[in-house]
N, C-alpha and C. Protein backbone atom coordinates (compact mmCIF):
# COMPACT_ATOMS: atom_id res chain seq x y z
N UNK A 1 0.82 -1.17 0.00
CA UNK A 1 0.00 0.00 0.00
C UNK A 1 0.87 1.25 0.00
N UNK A 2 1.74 1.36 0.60
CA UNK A 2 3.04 2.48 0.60
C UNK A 2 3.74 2.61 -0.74
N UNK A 3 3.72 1.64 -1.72
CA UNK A 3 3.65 2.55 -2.86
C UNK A 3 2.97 2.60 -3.84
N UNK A 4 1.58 2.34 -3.27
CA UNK A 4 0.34 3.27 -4.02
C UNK A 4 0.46 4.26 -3.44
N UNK A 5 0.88 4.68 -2.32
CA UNK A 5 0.84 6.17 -1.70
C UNK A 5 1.75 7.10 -2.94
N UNK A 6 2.83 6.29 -2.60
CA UNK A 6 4.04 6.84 -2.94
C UNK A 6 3.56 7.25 -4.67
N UNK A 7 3.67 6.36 -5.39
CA UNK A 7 3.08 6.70 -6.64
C UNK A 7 2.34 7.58 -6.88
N UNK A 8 0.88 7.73 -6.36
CA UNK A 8 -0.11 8.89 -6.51
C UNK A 8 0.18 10.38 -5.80
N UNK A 9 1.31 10.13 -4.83
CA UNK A 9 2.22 11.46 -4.32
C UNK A 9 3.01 11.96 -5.83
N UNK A 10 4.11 10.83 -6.06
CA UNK A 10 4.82 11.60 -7.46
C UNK A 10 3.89 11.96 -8.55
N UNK A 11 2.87 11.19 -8.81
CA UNK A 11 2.21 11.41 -9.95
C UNK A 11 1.80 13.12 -9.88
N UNK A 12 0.76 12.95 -9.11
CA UNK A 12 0.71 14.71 -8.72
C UNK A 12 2.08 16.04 -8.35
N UNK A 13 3.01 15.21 -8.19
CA UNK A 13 4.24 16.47 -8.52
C UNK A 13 4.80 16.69 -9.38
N UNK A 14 3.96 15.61 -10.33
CA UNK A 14 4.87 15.84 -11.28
C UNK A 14 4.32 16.43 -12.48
N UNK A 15 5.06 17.89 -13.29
CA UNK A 15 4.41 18.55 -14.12
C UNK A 15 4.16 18.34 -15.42
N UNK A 16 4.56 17.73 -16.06
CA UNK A 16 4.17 17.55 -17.46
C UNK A 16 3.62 16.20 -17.48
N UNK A 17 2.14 16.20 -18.44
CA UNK A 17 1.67 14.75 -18.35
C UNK A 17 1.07 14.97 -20.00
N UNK A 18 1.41 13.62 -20.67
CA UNK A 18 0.60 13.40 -21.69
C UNK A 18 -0.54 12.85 -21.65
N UNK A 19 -1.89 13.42 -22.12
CA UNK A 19 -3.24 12.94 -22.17
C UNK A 19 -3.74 12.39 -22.79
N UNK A 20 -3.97 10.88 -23.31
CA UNK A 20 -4.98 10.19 -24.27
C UNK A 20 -6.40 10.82 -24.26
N UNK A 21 -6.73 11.17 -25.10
CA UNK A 21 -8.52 11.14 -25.26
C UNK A 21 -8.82 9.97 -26.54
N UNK A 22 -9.78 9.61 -25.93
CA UNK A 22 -10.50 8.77 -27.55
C UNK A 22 -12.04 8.60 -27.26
N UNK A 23 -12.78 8.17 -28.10
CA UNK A 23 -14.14 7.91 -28.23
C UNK A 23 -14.18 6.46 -28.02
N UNK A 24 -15.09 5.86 -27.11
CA UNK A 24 -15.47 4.33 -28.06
C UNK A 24 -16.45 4.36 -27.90
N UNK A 25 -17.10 3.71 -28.58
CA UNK A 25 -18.71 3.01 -28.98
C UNK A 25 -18.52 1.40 -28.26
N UNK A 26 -19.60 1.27 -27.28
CA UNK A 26 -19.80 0.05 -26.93
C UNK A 26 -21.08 -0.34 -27.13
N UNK A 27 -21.16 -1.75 -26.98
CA UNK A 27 -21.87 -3.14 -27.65
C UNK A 27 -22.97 -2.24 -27.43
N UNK A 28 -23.71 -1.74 -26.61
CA UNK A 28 -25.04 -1.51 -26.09
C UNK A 28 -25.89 -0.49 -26.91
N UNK A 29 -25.26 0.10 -27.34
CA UNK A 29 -25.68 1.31 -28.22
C UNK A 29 -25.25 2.75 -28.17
N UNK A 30 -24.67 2.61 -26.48
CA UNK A 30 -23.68 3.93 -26.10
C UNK A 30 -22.47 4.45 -26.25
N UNK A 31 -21.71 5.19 -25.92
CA UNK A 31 -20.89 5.61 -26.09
C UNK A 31 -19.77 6.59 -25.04
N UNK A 32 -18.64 6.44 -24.72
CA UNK A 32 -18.02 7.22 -23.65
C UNK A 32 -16.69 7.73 -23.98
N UNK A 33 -16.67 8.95 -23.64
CA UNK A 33 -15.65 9.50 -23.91
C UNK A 33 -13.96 9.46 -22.71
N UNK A 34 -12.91 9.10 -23.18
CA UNK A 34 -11.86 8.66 -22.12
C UNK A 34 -10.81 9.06 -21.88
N UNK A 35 -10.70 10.22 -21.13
CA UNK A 35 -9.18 10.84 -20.84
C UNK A 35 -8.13 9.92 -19.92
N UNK A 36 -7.21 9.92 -20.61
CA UNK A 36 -6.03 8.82 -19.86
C UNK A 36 -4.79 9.32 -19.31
N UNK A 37 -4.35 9.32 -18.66
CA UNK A 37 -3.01 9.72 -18.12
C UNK A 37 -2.75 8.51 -17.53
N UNK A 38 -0.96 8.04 -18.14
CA UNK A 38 -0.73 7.02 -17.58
C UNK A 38 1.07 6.95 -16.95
N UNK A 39 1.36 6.56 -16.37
CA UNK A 39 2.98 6.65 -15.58
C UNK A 39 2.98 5.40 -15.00
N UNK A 40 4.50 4.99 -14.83
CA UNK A 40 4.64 4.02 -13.89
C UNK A 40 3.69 4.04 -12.49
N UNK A 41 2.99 3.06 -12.43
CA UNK A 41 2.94 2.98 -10.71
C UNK A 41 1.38 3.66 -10.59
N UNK A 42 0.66 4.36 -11.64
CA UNK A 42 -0.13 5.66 -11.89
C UNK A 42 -1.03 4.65 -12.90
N UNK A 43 -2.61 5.33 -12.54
CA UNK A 43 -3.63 5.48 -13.82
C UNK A 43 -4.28 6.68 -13.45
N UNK A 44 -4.65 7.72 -14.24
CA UNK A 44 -5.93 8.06 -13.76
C UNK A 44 -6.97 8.44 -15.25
N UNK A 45 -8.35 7.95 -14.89
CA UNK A 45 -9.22 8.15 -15.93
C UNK A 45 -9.99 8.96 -16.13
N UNK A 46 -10.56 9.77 -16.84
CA UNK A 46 -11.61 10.82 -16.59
C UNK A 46 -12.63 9.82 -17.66
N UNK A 47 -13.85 9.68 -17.64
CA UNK A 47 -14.87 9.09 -18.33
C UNK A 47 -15.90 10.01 -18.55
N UNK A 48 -16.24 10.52 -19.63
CA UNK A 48 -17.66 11.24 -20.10
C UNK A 48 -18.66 10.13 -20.87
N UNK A 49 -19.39 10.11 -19.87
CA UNK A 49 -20.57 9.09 -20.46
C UNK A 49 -20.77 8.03 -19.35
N UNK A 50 -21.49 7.18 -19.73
CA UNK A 50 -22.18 6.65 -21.12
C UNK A 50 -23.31 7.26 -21.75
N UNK A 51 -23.24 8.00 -23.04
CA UNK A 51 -24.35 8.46 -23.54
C UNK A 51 -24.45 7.61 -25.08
N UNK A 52 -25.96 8.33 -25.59
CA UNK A 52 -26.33 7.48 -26.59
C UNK A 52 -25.18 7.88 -27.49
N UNK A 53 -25.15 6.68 -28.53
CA UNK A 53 -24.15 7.41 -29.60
C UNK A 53 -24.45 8.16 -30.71
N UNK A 54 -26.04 8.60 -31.00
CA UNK A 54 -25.86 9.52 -31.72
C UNK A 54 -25.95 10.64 -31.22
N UNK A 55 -26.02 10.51 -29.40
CA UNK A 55 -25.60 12.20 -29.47
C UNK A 55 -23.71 12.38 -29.27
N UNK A 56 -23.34 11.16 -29.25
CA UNK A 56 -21.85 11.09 -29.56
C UNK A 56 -21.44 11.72 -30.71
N UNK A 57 -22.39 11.20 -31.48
CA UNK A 57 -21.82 11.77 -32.89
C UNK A 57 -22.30 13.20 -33.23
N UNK A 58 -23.42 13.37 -32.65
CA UNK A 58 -23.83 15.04 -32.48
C UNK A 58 -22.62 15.83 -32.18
N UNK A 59 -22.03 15.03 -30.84
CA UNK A 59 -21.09 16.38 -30.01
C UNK A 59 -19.48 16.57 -30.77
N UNK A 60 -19.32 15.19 -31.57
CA UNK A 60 -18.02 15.24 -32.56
C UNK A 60 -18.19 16.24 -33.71
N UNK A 61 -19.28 16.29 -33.92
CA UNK A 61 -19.23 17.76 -35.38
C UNK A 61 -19.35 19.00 -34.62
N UNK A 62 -19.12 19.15 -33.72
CA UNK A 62 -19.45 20.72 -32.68
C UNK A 62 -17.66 20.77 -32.36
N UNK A 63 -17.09 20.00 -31.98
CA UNK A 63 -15.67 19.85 -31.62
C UNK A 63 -14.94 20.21 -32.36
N UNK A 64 -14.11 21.07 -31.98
CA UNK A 64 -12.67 22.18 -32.45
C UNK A 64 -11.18 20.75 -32.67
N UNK A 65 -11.37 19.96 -32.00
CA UNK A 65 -10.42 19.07 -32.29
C UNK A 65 -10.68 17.43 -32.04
N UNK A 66 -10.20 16.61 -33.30
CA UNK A 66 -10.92 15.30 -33.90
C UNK A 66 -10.42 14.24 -32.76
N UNK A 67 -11.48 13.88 -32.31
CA UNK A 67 -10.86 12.54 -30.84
C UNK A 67 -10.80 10.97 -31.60
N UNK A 68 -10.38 10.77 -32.02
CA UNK A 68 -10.41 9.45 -32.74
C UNK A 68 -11.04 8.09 -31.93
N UNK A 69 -12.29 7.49 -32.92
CA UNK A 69 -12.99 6.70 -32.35
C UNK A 69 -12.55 5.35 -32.19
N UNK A 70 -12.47 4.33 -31.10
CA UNK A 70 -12.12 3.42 -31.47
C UNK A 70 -12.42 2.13 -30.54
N UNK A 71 -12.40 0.86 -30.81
CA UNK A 71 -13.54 -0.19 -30.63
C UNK A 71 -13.28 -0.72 -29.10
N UNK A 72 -14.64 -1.03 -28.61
CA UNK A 72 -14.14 -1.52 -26.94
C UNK A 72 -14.73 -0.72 -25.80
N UNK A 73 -14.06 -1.44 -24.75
CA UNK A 73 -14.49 -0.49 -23.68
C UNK A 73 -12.99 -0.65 -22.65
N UNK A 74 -12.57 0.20 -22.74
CA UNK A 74 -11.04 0.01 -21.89
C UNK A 74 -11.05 0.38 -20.62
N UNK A 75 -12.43 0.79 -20.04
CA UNK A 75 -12.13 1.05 -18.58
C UNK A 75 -12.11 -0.15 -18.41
N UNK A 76 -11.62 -0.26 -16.77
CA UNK A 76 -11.12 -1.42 -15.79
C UNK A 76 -12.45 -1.55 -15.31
N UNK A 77 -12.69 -2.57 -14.84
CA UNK A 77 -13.94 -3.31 -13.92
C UNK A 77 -14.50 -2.47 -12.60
N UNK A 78 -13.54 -2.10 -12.01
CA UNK A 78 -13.70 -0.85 -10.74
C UNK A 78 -14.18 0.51 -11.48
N UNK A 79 -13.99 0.25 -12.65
CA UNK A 79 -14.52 1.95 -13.27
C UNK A 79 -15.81 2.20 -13.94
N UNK A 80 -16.53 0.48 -14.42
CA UNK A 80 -17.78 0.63 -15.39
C UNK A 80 -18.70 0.58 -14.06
N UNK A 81 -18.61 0.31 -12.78
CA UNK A 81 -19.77 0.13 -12.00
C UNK A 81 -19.88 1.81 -11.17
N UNK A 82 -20.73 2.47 -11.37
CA UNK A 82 -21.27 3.40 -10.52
C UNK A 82 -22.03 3.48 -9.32
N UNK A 83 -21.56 4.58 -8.58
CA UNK A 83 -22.27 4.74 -7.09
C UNK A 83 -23.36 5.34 -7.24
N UNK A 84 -23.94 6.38 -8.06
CA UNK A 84 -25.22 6.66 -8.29
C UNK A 84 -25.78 6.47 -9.96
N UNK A 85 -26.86 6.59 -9.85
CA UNK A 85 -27.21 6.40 -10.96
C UNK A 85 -26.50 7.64 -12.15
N UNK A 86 -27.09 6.79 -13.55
CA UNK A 86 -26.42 7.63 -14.66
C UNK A 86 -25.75 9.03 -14.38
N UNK A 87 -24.03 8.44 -14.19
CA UNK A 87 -23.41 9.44 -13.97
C UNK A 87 -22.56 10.22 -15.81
N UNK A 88 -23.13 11.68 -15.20
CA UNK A 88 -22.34 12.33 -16.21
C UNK A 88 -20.52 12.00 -16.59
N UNK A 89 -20.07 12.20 -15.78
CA UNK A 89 -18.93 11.91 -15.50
C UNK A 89 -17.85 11.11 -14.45
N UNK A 90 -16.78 10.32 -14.65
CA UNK A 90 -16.11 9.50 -13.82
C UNK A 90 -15.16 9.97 -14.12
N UNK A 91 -14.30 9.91 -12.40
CA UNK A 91 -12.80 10.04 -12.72
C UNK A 91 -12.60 9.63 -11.64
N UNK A 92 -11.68 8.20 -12.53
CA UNK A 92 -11.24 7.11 -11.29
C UNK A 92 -9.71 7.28 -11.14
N UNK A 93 -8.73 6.79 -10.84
CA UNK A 93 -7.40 7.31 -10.47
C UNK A 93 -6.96 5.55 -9.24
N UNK A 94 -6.16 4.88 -9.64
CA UNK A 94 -5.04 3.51 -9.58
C UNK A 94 -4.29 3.68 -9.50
N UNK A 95 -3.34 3.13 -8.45
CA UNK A 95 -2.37 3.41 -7.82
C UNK A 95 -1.30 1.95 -7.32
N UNK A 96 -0.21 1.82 -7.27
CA UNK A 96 0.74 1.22 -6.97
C UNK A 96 1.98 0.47 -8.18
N UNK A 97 3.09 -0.10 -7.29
CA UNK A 97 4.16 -0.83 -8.22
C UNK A 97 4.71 -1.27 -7.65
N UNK A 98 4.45 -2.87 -8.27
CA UNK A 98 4.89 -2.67 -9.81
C UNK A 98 3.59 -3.33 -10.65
N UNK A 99 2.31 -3.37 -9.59
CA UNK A 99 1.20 -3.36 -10.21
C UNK A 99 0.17 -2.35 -9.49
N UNK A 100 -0.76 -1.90 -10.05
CA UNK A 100 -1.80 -1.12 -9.43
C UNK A 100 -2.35 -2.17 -8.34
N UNK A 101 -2.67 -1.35 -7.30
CA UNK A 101 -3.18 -1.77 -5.98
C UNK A 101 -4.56 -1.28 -5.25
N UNK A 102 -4.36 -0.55 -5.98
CA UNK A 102 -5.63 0.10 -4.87
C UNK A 102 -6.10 1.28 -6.16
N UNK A 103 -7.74 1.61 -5.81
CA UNK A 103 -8.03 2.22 -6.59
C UNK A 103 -9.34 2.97 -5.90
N UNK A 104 -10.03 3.92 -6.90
CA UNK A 104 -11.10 5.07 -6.51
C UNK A 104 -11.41 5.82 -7.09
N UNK A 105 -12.68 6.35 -7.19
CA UNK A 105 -13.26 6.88 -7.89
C UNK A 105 -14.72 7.87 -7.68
N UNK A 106 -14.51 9.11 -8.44
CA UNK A 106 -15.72 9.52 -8.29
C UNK A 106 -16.75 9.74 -9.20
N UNK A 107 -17.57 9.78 -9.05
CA UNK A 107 -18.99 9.99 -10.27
C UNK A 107 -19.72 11.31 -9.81
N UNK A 108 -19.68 11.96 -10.95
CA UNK A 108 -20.56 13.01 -11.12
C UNK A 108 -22.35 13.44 -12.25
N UNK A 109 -22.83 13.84 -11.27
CA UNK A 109 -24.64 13.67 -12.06
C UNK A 109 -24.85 15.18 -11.64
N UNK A 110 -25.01 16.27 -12.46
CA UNK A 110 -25.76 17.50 -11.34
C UNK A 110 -27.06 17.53 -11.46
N UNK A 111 -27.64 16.48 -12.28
CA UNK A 111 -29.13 16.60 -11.45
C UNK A 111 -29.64 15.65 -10.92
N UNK A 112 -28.53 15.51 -10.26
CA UNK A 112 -29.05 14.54 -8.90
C UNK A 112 -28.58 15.19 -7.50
N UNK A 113 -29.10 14.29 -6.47
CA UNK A 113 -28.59 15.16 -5.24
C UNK A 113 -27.93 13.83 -4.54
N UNK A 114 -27.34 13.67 -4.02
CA UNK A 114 -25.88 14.67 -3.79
C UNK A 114 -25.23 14.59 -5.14
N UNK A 115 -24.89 15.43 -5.97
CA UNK A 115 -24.56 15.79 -7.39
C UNK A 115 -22.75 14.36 -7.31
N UNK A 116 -21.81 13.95 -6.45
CA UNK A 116 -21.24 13.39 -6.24
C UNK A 116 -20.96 12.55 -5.52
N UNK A 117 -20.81 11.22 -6.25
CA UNK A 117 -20.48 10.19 -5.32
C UNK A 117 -18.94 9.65 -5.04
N UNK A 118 -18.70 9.37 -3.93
CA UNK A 118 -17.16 9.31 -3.70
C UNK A 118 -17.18 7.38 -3.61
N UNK A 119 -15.93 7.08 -3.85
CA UNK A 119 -15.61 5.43 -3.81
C UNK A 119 -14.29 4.80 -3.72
N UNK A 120 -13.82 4.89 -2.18
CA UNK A 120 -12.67 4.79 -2.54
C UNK A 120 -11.95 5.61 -2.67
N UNK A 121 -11.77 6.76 -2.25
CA UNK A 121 -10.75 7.75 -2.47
C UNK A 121 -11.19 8.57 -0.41
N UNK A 122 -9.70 8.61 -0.81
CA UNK A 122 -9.60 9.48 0.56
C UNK A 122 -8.20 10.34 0.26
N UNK A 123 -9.52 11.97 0.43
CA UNK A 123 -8.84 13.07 0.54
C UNK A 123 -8.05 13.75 1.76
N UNK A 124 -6.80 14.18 1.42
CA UNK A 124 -5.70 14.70 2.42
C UNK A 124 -5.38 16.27 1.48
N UNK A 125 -5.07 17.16 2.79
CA UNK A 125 -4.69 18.32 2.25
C UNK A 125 -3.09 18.15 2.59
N UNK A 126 -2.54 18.52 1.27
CA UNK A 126 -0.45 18.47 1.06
C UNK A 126 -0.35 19.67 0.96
N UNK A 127 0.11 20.94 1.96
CA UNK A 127 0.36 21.99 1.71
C UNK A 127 -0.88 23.15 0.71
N UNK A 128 -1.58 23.16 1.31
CA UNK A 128 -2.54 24.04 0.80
C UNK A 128 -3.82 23.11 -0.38
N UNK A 129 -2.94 22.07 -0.69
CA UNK A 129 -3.80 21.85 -2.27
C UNK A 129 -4.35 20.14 -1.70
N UNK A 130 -5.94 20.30 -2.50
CA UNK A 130 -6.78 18.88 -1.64
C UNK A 130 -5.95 17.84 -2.78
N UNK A 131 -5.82 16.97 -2.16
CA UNK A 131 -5.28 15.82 -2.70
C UNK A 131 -5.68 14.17 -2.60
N UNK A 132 -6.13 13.63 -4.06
CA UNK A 132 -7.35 12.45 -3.30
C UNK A 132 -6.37 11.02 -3.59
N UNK A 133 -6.08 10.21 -3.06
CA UNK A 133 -5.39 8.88 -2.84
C UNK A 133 -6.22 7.90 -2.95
N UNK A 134 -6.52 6.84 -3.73
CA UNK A 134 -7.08 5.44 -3.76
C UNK A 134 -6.95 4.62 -2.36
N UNK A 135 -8.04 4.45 -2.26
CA UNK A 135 -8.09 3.74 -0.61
C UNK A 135 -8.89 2.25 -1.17
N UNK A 136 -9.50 1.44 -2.06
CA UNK A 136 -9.99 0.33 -2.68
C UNK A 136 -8.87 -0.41 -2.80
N UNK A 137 -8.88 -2.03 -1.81
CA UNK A 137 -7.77 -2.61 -2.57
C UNK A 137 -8.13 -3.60 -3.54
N UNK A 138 -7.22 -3.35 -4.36
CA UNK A 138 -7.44 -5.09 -5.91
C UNK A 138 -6.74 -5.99 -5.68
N UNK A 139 -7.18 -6.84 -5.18
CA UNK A 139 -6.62 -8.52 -4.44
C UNK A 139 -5.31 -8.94 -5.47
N UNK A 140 -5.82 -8.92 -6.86
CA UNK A 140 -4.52 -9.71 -7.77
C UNK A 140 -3.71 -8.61 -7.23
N UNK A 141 -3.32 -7.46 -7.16
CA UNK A 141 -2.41 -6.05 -7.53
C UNK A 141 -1.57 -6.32 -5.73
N UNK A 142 -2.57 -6.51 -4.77
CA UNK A 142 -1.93 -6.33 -3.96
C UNK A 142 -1.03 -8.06 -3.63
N UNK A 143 -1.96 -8.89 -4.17
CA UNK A 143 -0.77 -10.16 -4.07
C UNK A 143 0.57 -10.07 -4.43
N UNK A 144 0.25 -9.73 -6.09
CA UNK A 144 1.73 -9.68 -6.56
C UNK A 144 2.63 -8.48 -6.28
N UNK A 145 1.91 -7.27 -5.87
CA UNK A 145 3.12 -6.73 -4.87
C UNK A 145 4.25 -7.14 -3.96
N UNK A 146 2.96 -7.78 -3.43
CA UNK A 146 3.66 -9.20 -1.89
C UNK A 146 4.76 -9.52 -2.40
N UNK A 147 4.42 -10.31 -3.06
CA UNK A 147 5.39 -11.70 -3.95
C UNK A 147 6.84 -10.72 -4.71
N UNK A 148 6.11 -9.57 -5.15
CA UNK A 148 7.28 -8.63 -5.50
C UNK A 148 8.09 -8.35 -4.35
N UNK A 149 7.76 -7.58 -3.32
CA UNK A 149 8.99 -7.07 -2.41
C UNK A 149 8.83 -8.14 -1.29
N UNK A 150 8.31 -9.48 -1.42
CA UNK A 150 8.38 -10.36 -0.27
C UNK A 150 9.95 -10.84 -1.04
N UNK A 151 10.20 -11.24 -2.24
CA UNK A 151 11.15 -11.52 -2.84
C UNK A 151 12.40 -10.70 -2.80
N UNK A 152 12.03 -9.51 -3.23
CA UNK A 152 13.05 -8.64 -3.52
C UNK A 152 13.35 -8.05 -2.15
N UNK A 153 13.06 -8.44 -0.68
CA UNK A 153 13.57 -8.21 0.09
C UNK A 153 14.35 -9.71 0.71
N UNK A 154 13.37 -10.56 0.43
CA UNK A 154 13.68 -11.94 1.46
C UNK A 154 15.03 -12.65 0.49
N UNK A 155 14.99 -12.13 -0.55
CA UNK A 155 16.19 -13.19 -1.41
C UNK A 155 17.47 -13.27 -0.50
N UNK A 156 17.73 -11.55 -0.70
CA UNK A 156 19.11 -10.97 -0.43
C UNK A 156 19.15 -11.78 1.56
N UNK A 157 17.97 -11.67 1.90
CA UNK A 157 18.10 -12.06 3.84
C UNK A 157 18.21 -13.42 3.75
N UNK A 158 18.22 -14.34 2.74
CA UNK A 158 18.33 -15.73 2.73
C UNK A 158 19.51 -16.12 2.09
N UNK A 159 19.96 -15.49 0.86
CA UNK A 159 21.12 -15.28 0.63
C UNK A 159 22.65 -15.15 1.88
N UNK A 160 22.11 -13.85 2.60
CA UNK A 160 23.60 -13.72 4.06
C UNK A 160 23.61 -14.54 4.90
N UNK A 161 22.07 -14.75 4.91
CA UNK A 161 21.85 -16.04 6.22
C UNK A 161 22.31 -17.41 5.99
N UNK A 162 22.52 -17.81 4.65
CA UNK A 162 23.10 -19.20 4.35
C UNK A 162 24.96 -18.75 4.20
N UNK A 163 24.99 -17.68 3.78
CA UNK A 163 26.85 -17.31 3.53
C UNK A 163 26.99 -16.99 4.93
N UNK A 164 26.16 -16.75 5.75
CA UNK A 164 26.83 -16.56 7.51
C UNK A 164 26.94 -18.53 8.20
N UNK A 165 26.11 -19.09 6.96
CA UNK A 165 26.28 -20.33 8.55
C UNK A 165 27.31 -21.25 7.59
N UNK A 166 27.73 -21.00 6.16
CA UNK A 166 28.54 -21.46 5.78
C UNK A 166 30.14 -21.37 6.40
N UNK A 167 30.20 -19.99 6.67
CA UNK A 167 30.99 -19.16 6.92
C UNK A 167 31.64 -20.21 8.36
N UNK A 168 30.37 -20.14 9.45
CA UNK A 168 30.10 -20.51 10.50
C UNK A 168 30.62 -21.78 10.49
N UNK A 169 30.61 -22.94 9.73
CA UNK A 169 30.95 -24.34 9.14
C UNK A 169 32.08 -24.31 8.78
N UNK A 170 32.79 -23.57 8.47
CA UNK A 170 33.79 -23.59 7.36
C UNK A 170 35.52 -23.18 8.80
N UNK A 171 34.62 -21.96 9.58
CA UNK A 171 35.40 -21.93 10.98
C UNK A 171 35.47 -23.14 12.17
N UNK A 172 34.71 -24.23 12.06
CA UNK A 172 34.57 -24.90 13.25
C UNK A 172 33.33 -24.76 14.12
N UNK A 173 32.78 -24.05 13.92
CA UNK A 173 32.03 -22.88 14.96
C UNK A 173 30.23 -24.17 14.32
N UNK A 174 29.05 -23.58 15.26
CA UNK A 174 27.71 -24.28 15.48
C UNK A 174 27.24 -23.33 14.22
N UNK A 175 26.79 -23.94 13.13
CA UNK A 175 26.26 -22.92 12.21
C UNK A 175 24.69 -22.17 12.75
N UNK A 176 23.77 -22.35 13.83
CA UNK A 176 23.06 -21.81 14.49
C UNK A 176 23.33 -20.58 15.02
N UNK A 177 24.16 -20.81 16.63
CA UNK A 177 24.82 -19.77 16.45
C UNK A 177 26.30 -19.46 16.94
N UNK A 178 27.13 -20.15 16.25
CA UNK A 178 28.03 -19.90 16.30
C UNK A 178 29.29 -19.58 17.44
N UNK A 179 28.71 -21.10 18.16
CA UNK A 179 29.62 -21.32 19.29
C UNK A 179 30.70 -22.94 18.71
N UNK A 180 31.55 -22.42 19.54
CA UNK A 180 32.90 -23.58 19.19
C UNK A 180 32.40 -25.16 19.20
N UNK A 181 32.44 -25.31 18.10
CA UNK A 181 32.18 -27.33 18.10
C UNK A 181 33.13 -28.10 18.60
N UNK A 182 32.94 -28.92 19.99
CA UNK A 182 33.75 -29.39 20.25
C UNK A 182 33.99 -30.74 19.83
N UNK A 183 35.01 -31.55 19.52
CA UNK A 183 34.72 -32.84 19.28
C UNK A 183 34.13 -33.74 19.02
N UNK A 184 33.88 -34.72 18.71
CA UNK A 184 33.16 -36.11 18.95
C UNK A 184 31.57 -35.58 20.01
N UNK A 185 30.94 -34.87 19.84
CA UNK A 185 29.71 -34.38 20.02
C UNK A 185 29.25 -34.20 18.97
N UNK A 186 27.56 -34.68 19.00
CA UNK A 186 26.78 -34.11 18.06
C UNK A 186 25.78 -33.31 18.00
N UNK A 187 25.81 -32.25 18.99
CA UNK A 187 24.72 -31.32 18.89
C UNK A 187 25.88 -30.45 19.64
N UNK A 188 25.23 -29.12 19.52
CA UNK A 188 25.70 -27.96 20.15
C UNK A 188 25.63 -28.03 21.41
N UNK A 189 26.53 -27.91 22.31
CA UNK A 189 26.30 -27.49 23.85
C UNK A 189 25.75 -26.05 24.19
N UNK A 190 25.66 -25.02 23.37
CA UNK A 190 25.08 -23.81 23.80
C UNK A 190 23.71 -23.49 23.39
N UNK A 191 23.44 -23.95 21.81
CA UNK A 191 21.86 -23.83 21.59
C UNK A 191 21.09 -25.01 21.42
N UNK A 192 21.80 -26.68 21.24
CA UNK A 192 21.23 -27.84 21.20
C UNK A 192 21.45 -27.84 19.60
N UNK A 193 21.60 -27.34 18.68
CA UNK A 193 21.45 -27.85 17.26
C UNK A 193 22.16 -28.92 17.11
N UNK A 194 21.82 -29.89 16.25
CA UNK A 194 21.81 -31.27 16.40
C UNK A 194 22.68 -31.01 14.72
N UNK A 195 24.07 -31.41 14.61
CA UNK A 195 24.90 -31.39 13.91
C UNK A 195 24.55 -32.73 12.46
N UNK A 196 24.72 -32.27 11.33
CA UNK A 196 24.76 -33.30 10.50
C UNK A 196 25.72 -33.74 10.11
N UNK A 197 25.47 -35.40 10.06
CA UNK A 197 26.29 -36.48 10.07
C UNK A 197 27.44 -36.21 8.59
């Protein structure tokens, strides 16, 4: 979870971001529009829609610049389900590495009341400016985190711990912990480890 923090901290300091927009048309007859920003460690989505698609295609001949349409629906599973009904707009935002972990999102309707629904996100103020963090965890994202820094920490501690009792073997000494082996005994006199034959 500390670096989904960490991630959605840099993401926001950091100033230059490239923005995907595109159109897609899905199976149903609708249509949603999808701002993307993406970085290591980082998603965040802005979603306009789902509306019908011919007023999709209404709002593309009114537009000063061409969003290119294209097939599917690429939000994530945490992003097609809404907290209130037909929301105008979503903007969900995923977080962690070296997979996303946690995630959140809000939906916006203004003619509804409460005009916003929150999911998963918990806001902190960083020096003057509100700042919202994914608090939802995603079971696969946070496993293989595990497995990521359970590894990339435990290798290297299993690694010294076998070159310390080699070490330990190689002096005479109880590879446990490393008291003097005396003779024709087969276990340690100080911790009991039972010596192999």
């Amino acid at each position: 979870m500390g670096s989904a923090v960490v991630s959605t901290r840099q993401a926001f300091v950091t100033q230059h971001t490239t923005r995907q927009e595109s159109r897609h048309d899905l199976a149903d007859g609708t249509s949603v529009y999808i701002g993307t920003v993406r970085r290591p460690g980082y998603l965040l989505m802005g979603v306009a829609g789902p509306m019908p698609t011919h007023v999709a295609d209404a709002l593309d001949q009114y537009r000063s610049q061409e969003i290119p349409t294209k097939p599917g629906d690429p939000r994530p599973r945490w992003l097609r389900r809404s907290a209130i009904e037909d929301p105008q707009q979503t903007r969900g935002v995923a977080a962690g590495w070296p997979l996303l972990c946690l995630w959140g999102r809000t939906d916006t309707n203004v003619n509804r009341d409460p005009q916003e629904a929150h999911t998963g996100v918990v806001f902190v103020d960083l020096r003057g400016v509100r700042t919202r963090f994914p608090a939802m965890p995603m079971a696969w994202g946070l496993l293989g985190n595990t497995l990521f820094y359970g590894t990339l920490f435990g290798v290297p501690w299993l690694v010294l711990h076998m070159l310390r009792r080699a070490i330990r073997v190689r002096r005479g000494c109880c590879p446990s912990c490393g008291y003097d082996r005396p003779e024709g005994v087969g276990f340690c006199p100080e911790c009991g480890h039972a010596y192999a034959r």
